[in-house]
Protein backbone atom coordinates (compact mmCIF):
# COMPACT_ATOMS: atom_id res chain seq x y z
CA UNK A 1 -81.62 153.39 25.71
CA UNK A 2 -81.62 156.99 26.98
CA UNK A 3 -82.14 158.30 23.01
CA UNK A 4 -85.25 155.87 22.19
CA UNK A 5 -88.38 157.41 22.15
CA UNK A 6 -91.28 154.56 22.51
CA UNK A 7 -94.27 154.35 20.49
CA UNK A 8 -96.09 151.33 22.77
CA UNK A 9 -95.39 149.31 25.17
CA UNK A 10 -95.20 146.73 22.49
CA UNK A 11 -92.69 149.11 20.85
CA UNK A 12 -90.42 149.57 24.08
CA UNK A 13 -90.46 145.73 24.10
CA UNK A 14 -89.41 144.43 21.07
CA UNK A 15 -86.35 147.49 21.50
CA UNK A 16 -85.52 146.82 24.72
CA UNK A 17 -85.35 142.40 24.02
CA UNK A 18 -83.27 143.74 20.56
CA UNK A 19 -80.83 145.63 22.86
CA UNK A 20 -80.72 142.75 25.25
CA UNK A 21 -79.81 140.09 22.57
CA UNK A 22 -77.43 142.43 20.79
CA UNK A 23 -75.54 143.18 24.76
CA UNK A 24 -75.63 139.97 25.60
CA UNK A 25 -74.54 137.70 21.97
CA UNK A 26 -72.90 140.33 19.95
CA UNK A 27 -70.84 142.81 21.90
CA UNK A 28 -67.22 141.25 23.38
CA UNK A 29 -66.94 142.67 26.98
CA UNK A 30 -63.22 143.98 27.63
CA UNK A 31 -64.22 143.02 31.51
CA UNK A 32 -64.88 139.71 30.52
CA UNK A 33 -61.49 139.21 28.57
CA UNK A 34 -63.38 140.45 25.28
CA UNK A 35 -66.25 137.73 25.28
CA UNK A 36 -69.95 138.06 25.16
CA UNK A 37 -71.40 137.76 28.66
CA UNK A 38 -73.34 134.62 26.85
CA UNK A 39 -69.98 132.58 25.69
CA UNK A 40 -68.50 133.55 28.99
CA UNK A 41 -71.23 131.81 30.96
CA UNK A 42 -70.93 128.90 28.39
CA UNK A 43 -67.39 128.88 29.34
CA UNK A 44 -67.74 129.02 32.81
CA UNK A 45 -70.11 126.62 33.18
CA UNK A 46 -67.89 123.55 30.94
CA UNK A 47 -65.19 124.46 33.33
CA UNK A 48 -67.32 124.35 36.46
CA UNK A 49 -69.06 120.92 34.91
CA UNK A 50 -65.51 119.44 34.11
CA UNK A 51 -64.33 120.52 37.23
CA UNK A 52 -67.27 118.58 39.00
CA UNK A 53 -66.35 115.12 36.83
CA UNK A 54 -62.63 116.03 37.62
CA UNK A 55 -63.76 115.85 40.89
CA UNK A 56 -65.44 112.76 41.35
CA UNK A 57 -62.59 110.83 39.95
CA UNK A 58 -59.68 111.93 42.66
């Protein structure tokens, strides 16, 4: 973000939510076993729900 220079505040918007989408959907994370941070949290949260209905049942 450091080398964007911003026209508007609309400008600085629609860059900044591009940036976002791209961080968060596109780029694999090594951190995060080389996943997006968005199909991580899917992940985490089927195990967590089948966890839950695991759960219930013992």
């Amino acid at each position: 973000m450091n080398i964007n220079s911003f026209y508007s505040l609309l400008h600085a918007r629609v860059v900044i939510s591009d940036w976002k989408t791209e961080y968060n959907h596109d780029r694999p994370h090594s951190s995060l076993g080389y996943l997006t941070p968005a199909e991580y949290a899917r992940q985490r949260t089927n195990q967590m729900e089948n966890d839950d209905i695991h759960n219930v049942w013992t």
